[in-house]
N, C-alpha and C. Protein backbone atom coordinates (compact mmCIF):
# COMPACT_ATOMS: atom_id res chain seq x y z
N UNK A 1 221.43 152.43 148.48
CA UNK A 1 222.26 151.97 149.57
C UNK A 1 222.42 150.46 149.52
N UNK A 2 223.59 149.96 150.29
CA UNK A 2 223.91 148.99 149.96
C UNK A 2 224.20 148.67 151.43
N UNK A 3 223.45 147.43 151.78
CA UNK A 3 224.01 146.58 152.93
C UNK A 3 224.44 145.63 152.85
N UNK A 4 225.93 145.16 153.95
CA UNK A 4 226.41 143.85 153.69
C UNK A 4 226.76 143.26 155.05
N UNK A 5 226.66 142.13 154.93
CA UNK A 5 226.28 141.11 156.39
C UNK A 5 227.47 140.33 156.01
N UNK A 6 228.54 139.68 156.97
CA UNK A 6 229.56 138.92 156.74
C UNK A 6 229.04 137.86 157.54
N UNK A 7 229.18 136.47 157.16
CA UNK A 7 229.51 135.45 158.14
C UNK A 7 230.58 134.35 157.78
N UNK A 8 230.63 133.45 159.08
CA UNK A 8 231.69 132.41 158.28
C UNK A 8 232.44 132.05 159.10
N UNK A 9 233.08 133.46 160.10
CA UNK A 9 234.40 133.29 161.01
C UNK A 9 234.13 132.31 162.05
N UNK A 10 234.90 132.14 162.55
CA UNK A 10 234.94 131.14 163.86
C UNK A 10 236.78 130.86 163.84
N UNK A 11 236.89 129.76 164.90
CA UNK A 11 237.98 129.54 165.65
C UNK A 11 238.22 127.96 164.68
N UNK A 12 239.50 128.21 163.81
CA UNK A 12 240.16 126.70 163.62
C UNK A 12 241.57 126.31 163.54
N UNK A 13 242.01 125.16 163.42
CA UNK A 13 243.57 125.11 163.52
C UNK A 13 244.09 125.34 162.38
N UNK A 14 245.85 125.90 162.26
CA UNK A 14 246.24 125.84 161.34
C UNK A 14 246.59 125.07 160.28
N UNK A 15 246.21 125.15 159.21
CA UNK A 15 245.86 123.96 157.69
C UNK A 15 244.14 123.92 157.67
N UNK A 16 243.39 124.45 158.45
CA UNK A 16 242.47 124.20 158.28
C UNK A 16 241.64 125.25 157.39
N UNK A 17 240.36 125.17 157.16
CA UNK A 17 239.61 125.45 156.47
C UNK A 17 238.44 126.66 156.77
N UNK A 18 238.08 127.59 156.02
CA UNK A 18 236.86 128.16 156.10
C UNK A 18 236.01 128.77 154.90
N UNK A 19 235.14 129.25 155.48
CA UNK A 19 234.21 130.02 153.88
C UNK A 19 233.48 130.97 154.51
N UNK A 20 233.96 132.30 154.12
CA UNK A 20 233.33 133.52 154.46
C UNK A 20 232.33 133.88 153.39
N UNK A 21 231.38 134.28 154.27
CA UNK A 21 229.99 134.81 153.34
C UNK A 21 229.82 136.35 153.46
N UNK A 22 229.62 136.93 152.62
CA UNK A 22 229.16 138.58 152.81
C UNK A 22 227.96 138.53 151.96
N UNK A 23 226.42 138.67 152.51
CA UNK A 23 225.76 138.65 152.10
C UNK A 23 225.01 140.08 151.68
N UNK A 24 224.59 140.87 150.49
CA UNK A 24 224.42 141.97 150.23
C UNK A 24 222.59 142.26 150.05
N UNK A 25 222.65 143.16 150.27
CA UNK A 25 221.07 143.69 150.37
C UNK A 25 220.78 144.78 149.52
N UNK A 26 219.82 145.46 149.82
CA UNK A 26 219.27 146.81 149.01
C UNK A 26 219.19 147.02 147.34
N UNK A 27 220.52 146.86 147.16
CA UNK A 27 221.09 146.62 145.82
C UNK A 27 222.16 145.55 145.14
N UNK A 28 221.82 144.97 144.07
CA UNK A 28 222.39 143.82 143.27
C UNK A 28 224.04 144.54 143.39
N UNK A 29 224.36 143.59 143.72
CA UNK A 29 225.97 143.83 143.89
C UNK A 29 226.91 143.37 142.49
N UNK A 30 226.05 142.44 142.10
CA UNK A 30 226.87 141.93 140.28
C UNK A 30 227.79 142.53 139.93
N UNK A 31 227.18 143.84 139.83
CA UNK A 31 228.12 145.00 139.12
C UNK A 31 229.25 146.13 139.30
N UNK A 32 229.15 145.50 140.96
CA UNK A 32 229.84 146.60 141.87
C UNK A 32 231.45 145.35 141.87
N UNK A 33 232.56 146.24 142.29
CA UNK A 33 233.63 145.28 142.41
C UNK A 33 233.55 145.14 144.28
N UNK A 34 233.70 144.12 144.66
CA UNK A 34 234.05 143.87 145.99
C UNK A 34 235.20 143.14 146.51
N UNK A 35 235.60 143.55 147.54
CA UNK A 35 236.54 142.83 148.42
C UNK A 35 236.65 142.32 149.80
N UNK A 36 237.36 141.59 150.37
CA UNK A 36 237.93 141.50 151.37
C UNK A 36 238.67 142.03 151.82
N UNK A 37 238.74 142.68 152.94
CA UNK A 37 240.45 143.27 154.08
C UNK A 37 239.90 142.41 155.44
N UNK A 38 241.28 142.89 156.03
CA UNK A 38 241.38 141.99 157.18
C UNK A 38 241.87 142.68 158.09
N UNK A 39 241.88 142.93 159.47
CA UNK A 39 242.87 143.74 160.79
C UNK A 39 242.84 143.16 161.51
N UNK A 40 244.39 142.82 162.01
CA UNK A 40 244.35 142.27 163.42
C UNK A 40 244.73 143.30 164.47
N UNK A 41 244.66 142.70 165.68
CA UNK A 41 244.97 143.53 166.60
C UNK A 41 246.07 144.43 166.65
N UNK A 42 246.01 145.80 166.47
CA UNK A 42 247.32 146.17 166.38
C UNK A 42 248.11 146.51 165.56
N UNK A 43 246.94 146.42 164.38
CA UNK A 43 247.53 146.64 162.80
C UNK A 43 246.85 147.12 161.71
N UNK A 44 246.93 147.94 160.68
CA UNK A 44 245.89 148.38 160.04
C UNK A 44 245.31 147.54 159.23
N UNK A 45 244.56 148.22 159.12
CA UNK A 45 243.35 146.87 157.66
C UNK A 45 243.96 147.42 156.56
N UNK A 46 244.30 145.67 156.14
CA UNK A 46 244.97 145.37 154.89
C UNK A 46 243.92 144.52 154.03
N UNK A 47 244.62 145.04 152.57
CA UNK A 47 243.75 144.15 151.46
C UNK A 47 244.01 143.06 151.76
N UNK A 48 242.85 141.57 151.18
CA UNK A 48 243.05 140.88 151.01
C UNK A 48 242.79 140.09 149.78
N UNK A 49 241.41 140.13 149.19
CA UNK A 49 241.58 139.97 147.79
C UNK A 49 240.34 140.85 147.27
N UNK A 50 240.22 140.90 146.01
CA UNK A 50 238.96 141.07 145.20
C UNK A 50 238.65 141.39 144.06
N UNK A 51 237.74 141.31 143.81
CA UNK A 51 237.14 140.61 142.49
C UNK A 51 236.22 142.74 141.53
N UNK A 52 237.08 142.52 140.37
CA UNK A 52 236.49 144.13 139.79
C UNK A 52 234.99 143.99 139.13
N UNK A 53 234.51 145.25 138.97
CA UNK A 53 233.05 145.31 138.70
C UNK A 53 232.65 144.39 137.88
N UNK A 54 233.10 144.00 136.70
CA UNK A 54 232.94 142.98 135.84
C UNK A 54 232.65 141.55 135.84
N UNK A 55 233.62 141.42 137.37
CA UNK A 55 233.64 139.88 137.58
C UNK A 55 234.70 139.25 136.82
N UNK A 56 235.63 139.63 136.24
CA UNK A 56 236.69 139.25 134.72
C UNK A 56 237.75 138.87 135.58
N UNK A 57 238.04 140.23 136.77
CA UNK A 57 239.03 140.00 137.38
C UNK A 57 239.36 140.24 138.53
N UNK A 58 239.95 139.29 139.28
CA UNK A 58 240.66 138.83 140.81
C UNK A 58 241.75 139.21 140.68
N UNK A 59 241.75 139.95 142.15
CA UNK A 59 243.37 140.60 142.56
C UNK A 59 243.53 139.71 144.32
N UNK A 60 244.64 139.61 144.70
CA UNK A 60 245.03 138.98 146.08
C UNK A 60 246.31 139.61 146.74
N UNK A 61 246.59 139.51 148.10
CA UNK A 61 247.75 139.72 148.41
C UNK A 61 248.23 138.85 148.25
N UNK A 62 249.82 139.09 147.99
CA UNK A 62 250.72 137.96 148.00
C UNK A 62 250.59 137.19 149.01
N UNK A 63 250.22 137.67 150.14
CA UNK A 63 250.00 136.83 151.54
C UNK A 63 249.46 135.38 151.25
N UNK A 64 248.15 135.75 150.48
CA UNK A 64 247.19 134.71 150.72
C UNK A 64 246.97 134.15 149.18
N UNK A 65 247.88 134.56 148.17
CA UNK A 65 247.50 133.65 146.61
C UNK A 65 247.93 132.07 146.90
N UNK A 66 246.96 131.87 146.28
CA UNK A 66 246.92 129.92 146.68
C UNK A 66 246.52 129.74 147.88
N UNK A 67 245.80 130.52 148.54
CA UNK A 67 245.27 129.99 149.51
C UNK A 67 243.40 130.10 149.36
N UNK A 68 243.92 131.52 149.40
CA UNK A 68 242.19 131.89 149.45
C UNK A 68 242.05 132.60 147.96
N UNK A 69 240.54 132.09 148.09
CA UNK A 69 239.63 132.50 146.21
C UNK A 69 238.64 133.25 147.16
N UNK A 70 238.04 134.42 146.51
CA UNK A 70 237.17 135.38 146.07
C UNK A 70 236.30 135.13 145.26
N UNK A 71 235.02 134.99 145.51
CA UNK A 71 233.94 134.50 144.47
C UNK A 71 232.83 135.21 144.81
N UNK A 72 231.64 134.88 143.58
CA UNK A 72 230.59 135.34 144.41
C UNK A 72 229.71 134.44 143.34
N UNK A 73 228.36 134.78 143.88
CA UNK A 73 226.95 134.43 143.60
C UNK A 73 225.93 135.04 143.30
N UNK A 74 225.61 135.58 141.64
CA UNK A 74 224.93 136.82 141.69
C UNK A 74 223.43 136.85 141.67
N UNK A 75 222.78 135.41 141.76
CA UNK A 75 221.89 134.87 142.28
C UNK A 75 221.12 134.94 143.35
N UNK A 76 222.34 134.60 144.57
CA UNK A 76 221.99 135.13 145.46
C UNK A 76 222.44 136.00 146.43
N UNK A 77 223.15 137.10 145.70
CA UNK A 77 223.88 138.40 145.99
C UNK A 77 224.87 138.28 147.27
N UNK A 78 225.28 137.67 146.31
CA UNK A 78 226.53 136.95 148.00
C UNK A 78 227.70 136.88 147.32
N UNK A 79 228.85 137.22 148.31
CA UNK A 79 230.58 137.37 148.21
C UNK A 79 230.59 136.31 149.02
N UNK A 80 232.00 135.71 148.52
CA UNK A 80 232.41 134.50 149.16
C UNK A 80 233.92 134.74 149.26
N UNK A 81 234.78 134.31 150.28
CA UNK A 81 236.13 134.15 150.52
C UNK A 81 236.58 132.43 151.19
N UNK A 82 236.46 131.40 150.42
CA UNK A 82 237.35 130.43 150.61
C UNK A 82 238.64 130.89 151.46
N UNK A 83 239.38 130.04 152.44
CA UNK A 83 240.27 130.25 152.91
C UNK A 83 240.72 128.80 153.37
N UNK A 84 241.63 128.09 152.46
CA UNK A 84 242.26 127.28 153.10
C UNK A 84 243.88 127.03 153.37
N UNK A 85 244.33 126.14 153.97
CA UNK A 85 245.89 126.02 154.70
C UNK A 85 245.79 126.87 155.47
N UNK A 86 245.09 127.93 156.32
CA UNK A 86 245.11 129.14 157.34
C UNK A 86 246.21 128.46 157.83
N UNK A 87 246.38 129.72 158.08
CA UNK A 87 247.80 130.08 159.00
C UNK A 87 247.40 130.95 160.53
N UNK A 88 248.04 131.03 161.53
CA UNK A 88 248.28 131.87 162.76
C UNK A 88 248.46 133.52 162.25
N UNK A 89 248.70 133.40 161.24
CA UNK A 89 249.05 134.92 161.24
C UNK A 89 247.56 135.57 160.13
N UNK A 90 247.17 134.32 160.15
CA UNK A 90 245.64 135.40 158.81
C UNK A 90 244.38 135.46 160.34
N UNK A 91 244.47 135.45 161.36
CA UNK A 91 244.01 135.62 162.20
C UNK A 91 243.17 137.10 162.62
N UNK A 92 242.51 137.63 162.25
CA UNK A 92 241.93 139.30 162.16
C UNK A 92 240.45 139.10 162.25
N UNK A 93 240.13 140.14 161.79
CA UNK A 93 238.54 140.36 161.58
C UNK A 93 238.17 140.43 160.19
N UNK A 94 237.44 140.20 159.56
CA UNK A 94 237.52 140.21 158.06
C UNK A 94 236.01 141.05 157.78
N UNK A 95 236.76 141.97 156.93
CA UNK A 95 235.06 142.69 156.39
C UNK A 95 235.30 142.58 154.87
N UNK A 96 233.74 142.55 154.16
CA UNK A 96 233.79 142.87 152.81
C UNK A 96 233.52 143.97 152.68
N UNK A 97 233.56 144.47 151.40
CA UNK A 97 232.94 145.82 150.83
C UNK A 97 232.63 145.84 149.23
N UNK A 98 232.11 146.70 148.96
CA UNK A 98 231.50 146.73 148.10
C UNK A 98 231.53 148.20 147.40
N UNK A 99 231.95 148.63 145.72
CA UNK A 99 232.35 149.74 145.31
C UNK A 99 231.78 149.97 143.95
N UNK A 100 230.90 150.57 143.54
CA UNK A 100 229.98 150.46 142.14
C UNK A 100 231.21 150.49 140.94
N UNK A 101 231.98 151.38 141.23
CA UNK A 101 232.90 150.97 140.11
C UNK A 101 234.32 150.92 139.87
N UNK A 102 234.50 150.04 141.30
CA UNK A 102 235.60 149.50 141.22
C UNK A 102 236.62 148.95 139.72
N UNK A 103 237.99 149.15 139.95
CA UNK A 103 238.44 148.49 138.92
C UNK A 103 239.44 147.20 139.24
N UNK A 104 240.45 146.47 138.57
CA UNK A 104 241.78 146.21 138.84
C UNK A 104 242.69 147.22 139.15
N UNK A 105 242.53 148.40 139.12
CA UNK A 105 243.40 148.76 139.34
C UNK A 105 243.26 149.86 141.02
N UNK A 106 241.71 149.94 141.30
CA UNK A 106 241.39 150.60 142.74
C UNK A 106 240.90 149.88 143.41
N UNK A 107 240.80 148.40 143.25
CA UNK A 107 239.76 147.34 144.46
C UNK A 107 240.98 147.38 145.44
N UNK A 108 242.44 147.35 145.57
CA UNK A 108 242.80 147.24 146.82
C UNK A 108 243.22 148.28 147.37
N UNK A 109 242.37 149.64 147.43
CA UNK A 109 242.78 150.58 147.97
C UNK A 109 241.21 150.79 148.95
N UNK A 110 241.48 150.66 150.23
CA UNK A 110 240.05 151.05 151.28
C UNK A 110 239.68 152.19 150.95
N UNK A 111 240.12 153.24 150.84
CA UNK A 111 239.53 154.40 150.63
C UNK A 111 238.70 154.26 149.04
N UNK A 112 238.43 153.23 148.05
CA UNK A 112 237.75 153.65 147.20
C UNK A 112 236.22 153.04 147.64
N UNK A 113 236.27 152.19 148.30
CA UNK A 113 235.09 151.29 148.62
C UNK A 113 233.86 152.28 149.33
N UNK A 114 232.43 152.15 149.27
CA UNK A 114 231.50 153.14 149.46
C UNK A 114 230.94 152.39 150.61
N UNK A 115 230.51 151.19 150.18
CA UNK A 115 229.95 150.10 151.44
C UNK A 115 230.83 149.22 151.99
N UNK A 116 230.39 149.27 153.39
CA UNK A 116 231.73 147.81 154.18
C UNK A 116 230.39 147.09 155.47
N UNK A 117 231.08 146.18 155.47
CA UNK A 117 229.96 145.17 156.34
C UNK A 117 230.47 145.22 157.72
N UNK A 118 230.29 144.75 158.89
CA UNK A 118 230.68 144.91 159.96
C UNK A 118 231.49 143.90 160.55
N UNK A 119 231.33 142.99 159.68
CA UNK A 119 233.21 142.33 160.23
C UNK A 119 233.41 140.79 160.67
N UNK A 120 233.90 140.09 160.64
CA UNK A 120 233.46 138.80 161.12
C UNK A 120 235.05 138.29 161.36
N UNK A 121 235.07 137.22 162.91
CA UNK A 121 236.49 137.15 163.51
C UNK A 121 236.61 135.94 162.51
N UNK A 122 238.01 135.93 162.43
CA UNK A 122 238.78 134.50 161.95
C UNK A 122 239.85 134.04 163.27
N UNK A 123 239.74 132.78 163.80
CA UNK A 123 240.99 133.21 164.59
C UNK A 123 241.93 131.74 163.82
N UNK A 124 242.73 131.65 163.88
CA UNK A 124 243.44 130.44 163.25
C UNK A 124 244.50 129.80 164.45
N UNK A 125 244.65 128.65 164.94
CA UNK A 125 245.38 128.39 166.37
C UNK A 125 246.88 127.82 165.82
N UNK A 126 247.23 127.61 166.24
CA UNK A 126 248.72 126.84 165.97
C UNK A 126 249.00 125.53 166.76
């Protein structure tokens, strides 16, 4: 089993800056592909980026390329989501997840992911 802890979110203006953490437990995540999605009020959870089992390769929505990077730390078993220029509209809840064998070609589909963390707000102001 695999646990994952998000932090990071909070309240900032638009152009501004953040760094989401999903921190993983139980089991080394290295090898698993993980991602980000996001929901706002009122809307379903959408991909946002992530990174396949390998680590080789990053996928993003068009939403957010050039904004936000997907990284991690296999050191200290941690996902990371950079997010800068925010906008009013990337405003949601953001969870990671985590999928043993994710690829490029199933990290942005929710239904492949096995583990998801419980969520952390972004709000972005205008």
């Amino acid at each position: 089993q695999v646990q994952l802890v998000e932090s990071g979110g909070g309240l900032v203006q638009a152009g501004g800056s953040l760094r989401l953490s999903c921190a993983a437990s139980g089991r080394t995540v290295s090898n698993y592909a993980v991602g980000w999605f996001r929901q706002a009020p009122g809307k379903e959870r959408e991909f946002v980026a992530a990174m396949d089992w390998s680590g080789g390769t990053t996928v993003y929505a068009d939403s957010v390329k050039g904004r936000l990077t997907i990284s991690r730390d296999n050191a200290k078993n941690t996902v990371y989501l950079q997010m800068n220029s925010l906008k009013p509209e990337d405003t949601a809840v953001y969870y990671c997840a985590a999928d043993r064998y994710g690829t490029k070609y199933s990290v942005k589909r929710d239904y492949e992911y096995d583990y998801w963390g419980q969520g952390t707000q972004v709000t972005v102001s205008s």
